[in-house]
PDB file of N, CA and C in Angstrom:
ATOM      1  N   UNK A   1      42.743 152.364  87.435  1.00  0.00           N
ATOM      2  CA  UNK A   1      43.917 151.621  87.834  1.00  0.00           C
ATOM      3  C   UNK A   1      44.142 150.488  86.841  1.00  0.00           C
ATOM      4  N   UNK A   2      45.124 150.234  85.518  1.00  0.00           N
ATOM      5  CA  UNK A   2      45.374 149.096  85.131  1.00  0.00           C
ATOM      6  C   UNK A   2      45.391 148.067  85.478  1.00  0.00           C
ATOM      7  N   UNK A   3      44.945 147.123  85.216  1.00  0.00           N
ATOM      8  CA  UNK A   3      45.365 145.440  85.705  1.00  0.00           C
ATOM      9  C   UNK A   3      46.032 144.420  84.296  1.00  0.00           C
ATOM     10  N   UNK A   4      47.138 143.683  84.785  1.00  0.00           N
ATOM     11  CA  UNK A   4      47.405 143.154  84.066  1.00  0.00           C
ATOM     12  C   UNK A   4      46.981 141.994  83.806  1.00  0.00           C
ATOM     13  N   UNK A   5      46.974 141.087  83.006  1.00  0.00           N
ATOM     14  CA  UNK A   5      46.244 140.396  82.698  1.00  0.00           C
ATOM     15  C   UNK A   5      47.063 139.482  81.365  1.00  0.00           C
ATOM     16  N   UNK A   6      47.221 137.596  81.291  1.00  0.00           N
ATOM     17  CA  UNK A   6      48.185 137.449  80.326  1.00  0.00           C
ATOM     18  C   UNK A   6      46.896 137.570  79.004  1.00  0.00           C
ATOM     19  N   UNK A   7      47.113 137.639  78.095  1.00  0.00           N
ATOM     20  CA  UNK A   7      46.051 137.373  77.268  1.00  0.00           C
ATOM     21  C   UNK A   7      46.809 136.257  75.993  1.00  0.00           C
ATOM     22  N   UNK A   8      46.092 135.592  75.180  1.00  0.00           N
ATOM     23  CA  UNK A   8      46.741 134.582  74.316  1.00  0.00           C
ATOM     24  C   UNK A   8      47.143 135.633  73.296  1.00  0.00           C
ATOM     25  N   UNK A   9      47.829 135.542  72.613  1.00  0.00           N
ATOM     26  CA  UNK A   9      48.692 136.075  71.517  1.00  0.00           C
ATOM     27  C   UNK A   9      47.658 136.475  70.264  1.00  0.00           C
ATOM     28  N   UNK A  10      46.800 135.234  70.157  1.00  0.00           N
ATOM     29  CA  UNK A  10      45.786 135.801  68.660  1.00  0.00           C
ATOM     30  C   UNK A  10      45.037 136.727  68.960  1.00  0.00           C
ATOM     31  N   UNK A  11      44.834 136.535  70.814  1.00  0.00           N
ATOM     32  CA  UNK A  11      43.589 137.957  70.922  1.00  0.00           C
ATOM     33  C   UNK A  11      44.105 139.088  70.774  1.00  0.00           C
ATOM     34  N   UNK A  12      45.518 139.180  71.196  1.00  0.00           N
ATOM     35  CA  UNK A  12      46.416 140.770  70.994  1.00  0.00           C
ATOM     36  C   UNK A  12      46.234 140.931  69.486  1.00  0.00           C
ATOM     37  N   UNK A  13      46.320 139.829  68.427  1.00  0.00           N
ATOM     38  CA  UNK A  13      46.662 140.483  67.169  1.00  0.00           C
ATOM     39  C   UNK A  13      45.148 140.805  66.659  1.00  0.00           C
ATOM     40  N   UNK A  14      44.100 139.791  67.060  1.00  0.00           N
ATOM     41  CA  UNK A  14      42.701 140.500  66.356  1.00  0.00           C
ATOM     42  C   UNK A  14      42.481 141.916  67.048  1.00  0.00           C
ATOM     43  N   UNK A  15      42.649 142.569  68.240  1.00  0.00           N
ATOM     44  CA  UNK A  15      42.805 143.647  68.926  1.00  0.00           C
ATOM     45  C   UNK A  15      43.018 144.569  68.144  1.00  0.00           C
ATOM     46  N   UNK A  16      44.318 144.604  67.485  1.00  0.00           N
ATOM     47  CA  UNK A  16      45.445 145.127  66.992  1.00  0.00           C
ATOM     48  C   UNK A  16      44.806 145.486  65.553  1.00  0.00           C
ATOM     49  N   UNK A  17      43.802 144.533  64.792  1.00  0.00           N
ATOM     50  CA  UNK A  17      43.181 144.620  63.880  1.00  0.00           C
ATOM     51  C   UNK A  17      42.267 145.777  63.753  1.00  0.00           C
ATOM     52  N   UNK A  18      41.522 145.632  64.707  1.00  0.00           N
ATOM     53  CA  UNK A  18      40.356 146.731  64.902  1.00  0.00           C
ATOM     54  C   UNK A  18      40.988 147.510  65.653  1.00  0.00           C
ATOM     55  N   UNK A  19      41.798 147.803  66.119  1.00  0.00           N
ATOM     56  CA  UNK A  19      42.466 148.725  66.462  1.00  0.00           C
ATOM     57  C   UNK A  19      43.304 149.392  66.186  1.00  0.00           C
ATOM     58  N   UNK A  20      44.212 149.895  64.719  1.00  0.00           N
ATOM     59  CA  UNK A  20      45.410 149.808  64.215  1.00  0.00           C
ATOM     60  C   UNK A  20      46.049 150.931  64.789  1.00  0.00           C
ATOM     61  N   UNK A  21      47.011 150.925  64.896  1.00  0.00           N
ATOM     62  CA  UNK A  21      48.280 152.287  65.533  1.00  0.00           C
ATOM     63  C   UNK A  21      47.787 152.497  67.098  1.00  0.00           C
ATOM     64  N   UNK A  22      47.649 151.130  67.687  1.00  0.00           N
ATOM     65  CA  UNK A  22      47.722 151.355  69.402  1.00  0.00           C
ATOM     66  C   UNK A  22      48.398 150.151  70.193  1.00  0.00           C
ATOM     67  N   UNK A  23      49.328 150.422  70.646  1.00  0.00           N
ATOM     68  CA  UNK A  23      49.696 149.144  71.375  1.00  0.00           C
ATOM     69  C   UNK A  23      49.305 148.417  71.678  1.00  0.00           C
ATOM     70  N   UNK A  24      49.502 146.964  72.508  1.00  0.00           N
ATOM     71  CA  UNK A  24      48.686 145.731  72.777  1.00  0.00           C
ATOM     72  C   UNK A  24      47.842 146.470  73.858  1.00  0.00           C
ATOM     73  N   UNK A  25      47.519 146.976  74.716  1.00  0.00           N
ATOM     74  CA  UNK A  25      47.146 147.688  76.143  1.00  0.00           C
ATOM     75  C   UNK A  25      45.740 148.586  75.248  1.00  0.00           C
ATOM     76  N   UNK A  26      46.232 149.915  74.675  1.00  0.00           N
ATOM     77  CA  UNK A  26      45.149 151.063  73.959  1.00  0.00           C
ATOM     78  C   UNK A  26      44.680 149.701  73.076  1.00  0.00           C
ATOM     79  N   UNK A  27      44.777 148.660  72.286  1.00  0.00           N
ATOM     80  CA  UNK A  27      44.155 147.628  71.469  1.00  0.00           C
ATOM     81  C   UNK A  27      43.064 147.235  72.186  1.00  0.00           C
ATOM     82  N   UNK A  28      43.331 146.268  73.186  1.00  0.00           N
ATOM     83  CA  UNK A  28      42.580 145.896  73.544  1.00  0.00           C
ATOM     84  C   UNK A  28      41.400 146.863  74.974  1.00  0.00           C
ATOM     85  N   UNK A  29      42.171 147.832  75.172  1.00  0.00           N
ATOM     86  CA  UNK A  29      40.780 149.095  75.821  1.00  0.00           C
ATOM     87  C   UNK A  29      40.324 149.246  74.960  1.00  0.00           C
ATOM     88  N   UNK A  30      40.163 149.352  73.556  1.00  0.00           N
ATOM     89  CA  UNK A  30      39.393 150.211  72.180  1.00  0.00           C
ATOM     90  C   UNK A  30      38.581 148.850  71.816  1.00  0.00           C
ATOM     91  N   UNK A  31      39.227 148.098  71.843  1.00  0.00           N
ATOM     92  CA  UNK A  31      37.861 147.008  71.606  1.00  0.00           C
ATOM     93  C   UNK A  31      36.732 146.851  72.981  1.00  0.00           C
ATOM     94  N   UNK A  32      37.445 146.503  73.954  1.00  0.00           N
ATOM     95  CA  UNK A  32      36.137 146.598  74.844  1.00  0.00           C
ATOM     96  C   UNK A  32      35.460 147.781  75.205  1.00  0.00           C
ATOM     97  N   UNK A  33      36.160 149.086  75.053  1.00  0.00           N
ATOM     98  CA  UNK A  33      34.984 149.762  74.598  1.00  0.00           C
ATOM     99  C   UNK A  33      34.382 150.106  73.524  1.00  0.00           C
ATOM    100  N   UNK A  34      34.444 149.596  72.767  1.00  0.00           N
ATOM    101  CA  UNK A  34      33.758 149.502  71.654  1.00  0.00           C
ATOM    102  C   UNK A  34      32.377 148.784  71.627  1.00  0.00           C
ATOM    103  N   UNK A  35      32.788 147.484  72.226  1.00  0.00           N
ATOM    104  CA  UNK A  35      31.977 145.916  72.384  1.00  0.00           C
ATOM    105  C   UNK A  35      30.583 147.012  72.629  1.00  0.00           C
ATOM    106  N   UNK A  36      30.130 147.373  73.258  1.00  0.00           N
ATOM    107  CA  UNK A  36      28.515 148.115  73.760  1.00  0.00           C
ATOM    108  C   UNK A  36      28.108 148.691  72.311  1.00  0.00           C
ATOM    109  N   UNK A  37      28.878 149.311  72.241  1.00  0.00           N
ATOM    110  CA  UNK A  37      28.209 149.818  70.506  1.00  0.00           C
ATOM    111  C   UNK A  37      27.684 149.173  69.620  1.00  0.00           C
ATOM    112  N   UNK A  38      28.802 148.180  69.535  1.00  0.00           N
ATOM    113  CA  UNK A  38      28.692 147.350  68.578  1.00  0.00           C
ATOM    114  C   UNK A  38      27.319 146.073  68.785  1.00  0.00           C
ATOM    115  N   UNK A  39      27.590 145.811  70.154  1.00  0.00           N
ATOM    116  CA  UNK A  39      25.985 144.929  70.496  1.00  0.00           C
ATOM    117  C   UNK A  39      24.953 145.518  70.604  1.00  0.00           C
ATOM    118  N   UNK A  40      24.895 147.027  70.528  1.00  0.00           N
ATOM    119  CA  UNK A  40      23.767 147.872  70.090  1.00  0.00           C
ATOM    120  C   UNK A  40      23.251 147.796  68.558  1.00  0.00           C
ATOM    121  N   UNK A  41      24.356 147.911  67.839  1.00  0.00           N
ATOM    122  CA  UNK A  41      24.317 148.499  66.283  1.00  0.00           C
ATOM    123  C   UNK A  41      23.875 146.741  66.401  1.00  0.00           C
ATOM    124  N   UNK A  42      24.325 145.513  66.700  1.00  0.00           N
ATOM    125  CA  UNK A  42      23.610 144.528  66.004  1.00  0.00           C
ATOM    126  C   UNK A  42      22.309 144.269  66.476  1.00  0.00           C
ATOM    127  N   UNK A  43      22.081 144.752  67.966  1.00  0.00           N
ATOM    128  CA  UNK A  43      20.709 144.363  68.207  1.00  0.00           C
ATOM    129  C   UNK A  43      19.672 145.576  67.363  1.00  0.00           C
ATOM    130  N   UNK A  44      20.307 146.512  66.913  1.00  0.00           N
ATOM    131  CA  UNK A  44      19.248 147.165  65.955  1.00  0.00           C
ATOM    132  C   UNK A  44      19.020 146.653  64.545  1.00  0.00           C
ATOM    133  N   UNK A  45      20.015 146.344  64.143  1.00  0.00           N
ATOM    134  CA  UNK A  45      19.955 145.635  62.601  1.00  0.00           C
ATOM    135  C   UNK A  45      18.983 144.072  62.632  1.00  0.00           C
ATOM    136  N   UNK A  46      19.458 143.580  63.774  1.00  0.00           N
ATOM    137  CA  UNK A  46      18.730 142.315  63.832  1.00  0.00           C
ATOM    138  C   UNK A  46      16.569 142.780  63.833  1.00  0.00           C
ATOM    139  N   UNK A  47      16.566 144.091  64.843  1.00  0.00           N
ATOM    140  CA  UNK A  47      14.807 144.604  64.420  1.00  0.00           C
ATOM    141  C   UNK A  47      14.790 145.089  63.412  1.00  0.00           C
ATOM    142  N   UNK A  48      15.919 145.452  62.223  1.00  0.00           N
ATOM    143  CA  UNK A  48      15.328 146.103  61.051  1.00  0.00           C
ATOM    144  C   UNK A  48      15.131 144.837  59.991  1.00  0.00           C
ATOM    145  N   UNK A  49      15.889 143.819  59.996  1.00  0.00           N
ATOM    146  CA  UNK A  49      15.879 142.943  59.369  1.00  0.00           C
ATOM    147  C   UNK A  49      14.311 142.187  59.727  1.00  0.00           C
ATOM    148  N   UNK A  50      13.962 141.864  60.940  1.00  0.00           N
ATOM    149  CA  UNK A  50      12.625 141.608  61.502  1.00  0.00           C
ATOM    150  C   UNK A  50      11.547 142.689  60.678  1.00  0.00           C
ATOM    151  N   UNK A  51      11.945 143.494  60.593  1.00  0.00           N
ATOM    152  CA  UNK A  51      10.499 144.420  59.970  1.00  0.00           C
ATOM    153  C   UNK A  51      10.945 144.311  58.817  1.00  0.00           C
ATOM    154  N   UNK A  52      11.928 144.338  57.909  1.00  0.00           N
ATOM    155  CA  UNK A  52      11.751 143.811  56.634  1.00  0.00           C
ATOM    156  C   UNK A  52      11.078 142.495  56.103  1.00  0.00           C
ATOM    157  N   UNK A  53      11.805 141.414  57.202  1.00  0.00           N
ATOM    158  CA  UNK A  53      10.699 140.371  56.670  1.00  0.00           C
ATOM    159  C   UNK A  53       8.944 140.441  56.816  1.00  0.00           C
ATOM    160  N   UNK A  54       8.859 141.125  57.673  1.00  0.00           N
ATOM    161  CA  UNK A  54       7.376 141.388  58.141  1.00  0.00           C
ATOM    162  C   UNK A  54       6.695 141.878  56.691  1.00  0.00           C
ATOM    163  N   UNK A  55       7.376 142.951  56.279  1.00  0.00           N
ATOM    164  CA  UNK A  55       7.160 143.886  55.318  1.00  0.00           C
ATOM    165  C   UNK A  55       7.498 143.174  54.222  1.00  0.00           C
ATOM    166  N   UNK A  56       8.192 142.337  54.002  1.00  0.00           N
ATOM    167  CA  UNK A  56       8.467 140.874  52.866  1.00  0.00           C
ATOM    168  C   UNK A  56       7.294 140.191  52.575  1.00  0.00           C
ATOM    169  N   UNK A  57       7.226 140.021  53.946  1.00  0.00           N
ATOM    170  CA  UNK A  57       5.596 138.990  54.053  1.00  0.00           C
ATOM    171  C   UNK A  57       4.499 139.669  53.700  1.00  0.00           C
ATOM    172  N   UNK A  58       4.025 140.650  54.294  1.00  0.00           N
ATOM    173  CA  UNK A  58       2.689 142.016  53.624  1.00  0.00           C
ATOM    174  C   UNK A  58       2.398 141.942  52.321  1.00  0.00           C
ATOM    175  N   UNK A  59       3.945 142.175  51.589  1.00  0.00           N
ATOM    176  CA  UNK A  59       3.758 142.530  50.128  1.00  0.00           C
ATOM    177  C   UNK A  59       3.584 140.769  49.598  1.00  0.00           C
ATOM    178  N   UNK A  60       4.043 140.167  49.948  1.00  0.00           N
ATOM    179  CA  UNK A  60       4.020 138.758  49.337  1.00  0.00           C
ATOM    180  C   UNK A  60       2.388 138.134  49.210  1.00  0.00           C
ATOM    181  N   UNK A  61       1.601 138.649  50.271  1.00  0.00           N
ATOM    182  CA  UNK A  61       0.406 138.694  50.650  1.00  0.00           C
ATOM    183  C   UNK A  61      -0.570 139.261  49.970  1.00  0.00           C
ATOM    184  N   UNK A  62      -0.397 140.633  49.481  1.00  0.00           N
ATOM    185  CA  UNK A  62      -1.079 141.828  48.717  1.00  0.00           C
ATOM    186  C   UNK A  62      -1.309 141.488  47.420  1.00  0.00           C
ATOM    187  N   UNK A  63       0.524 140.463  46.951  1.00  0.00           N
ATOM    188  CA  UNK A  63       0.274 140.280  45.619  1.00  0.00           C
ATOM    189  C   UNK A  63      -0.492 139.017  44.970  1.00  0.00           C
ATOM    190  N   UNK A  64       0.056 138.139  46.249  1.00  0.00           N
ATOM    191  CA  UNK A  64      -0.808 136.900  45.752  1.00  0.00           C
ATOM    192  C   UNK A  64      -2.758 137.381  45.486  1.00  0.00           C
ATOM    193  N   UNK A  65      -3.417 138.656  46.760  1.00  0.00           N
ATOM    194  CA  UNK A  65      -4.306 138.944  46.230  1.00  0.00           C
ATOM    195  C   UNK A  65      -4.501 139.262  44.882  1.00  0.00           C
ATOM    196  N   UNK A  66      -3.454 140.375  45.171  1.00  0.00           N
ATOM    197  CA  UNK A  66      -3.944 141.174  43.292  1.00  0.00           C
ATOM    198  C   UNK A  66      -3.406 139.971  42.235  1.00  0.00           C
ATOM    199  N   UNK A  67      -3.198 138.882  41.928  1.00  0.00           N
ATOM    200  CA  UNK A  67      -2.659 137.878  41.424  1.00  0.00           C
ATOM    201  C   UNK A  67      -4.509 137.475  41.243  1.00  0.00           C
ATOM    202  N   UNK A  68      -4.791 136.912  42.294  1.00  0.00           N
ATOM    203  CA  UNK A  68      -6.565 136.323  42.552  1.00  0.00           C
ATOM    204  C   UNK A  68      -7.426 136.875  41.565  1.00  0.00           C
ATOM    205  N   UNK A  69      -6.999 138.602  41.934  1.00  0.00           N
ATOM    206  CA  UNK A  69      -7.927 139.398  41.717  1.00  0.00           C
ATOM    207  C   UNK A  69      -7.679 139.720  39.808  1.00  0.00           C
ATOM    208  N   UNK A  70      -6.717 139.374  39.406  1.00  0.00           N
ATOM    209  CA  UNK A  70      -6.430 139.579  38.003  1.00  0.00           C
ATOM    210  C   UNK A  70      -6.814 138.053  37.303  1.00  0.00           C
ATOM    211  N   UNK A  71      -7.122 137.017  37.414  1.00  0.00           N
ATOM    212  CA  UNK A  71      -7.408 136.265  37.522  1.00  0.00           C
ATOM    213  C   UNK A  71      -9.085 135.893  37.397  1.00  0.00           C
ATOM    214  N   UNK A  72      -9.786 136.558  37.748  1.00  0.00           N
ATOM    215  CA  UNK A  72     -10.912 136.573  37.955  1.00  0.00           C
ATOM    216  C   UNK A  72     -11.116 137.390  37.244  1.00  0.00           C
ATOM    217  N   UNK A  73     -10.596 138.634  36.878  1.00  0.00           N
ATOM    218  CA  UNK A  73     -10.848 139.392  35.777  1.00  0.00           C
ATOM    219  C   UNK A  73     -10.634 138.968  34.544  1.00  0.00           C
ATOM    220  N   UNK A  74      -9.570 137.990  34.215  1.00  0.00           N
ATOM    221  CA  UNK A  74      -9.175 137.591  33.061  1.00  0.00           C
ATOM    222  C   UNK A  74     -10.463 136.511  32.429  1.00  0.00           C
ATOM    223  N   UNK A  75     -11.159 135.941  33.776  1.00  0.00           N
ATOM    224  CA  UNK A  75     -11.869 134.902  33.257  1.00  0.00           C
ATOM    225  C   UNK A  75     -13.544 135.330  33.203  1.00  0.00           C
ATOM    226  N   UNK A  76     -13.487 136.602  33.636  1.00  0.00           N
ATOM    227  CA  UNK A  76     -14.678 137.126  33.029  1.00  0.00           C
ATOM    228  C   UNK A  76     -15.105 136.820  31.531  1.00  0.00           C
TER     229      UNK A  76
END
């Protein structure tokens, strides 16, 4: 069942953005259903970015060893 609803004018046109070739009404249904996806796709990027830094940090770690470890060889 539609409900109407006034909405401010900039939200129809950002709508309208991500939505192109749908009236103010199909605009703004295509964004809110969209919205779930989209707070999916960022809450996944936000854990890949987390395991990159993790994996940032590992290697940053490994090298400062092998850094030690070349070092000690040099001063043999």
């Amino acid at each position: 069942m539609p409900l109407s609803i006034d909405l401010p004018d900039y939200l129809l046109r950002d709508a309208k953005l991500y939505a192109p070739g749908h009236d103010d009404q199909g605009a703004v249904a295509h964004v809110i259903e969209d919205y779930a996806r989209l707070v999916g796709e960022v809450r996944q990027l936000r854990r890949r970015v987390a395991q990159l830094d993790e994996e940032g940090a590992a290697l940053d770690a490994r090298l400062r060893e092998l850094q030690a470890l070349c070092r000690l060889i040099l001063d043999l």
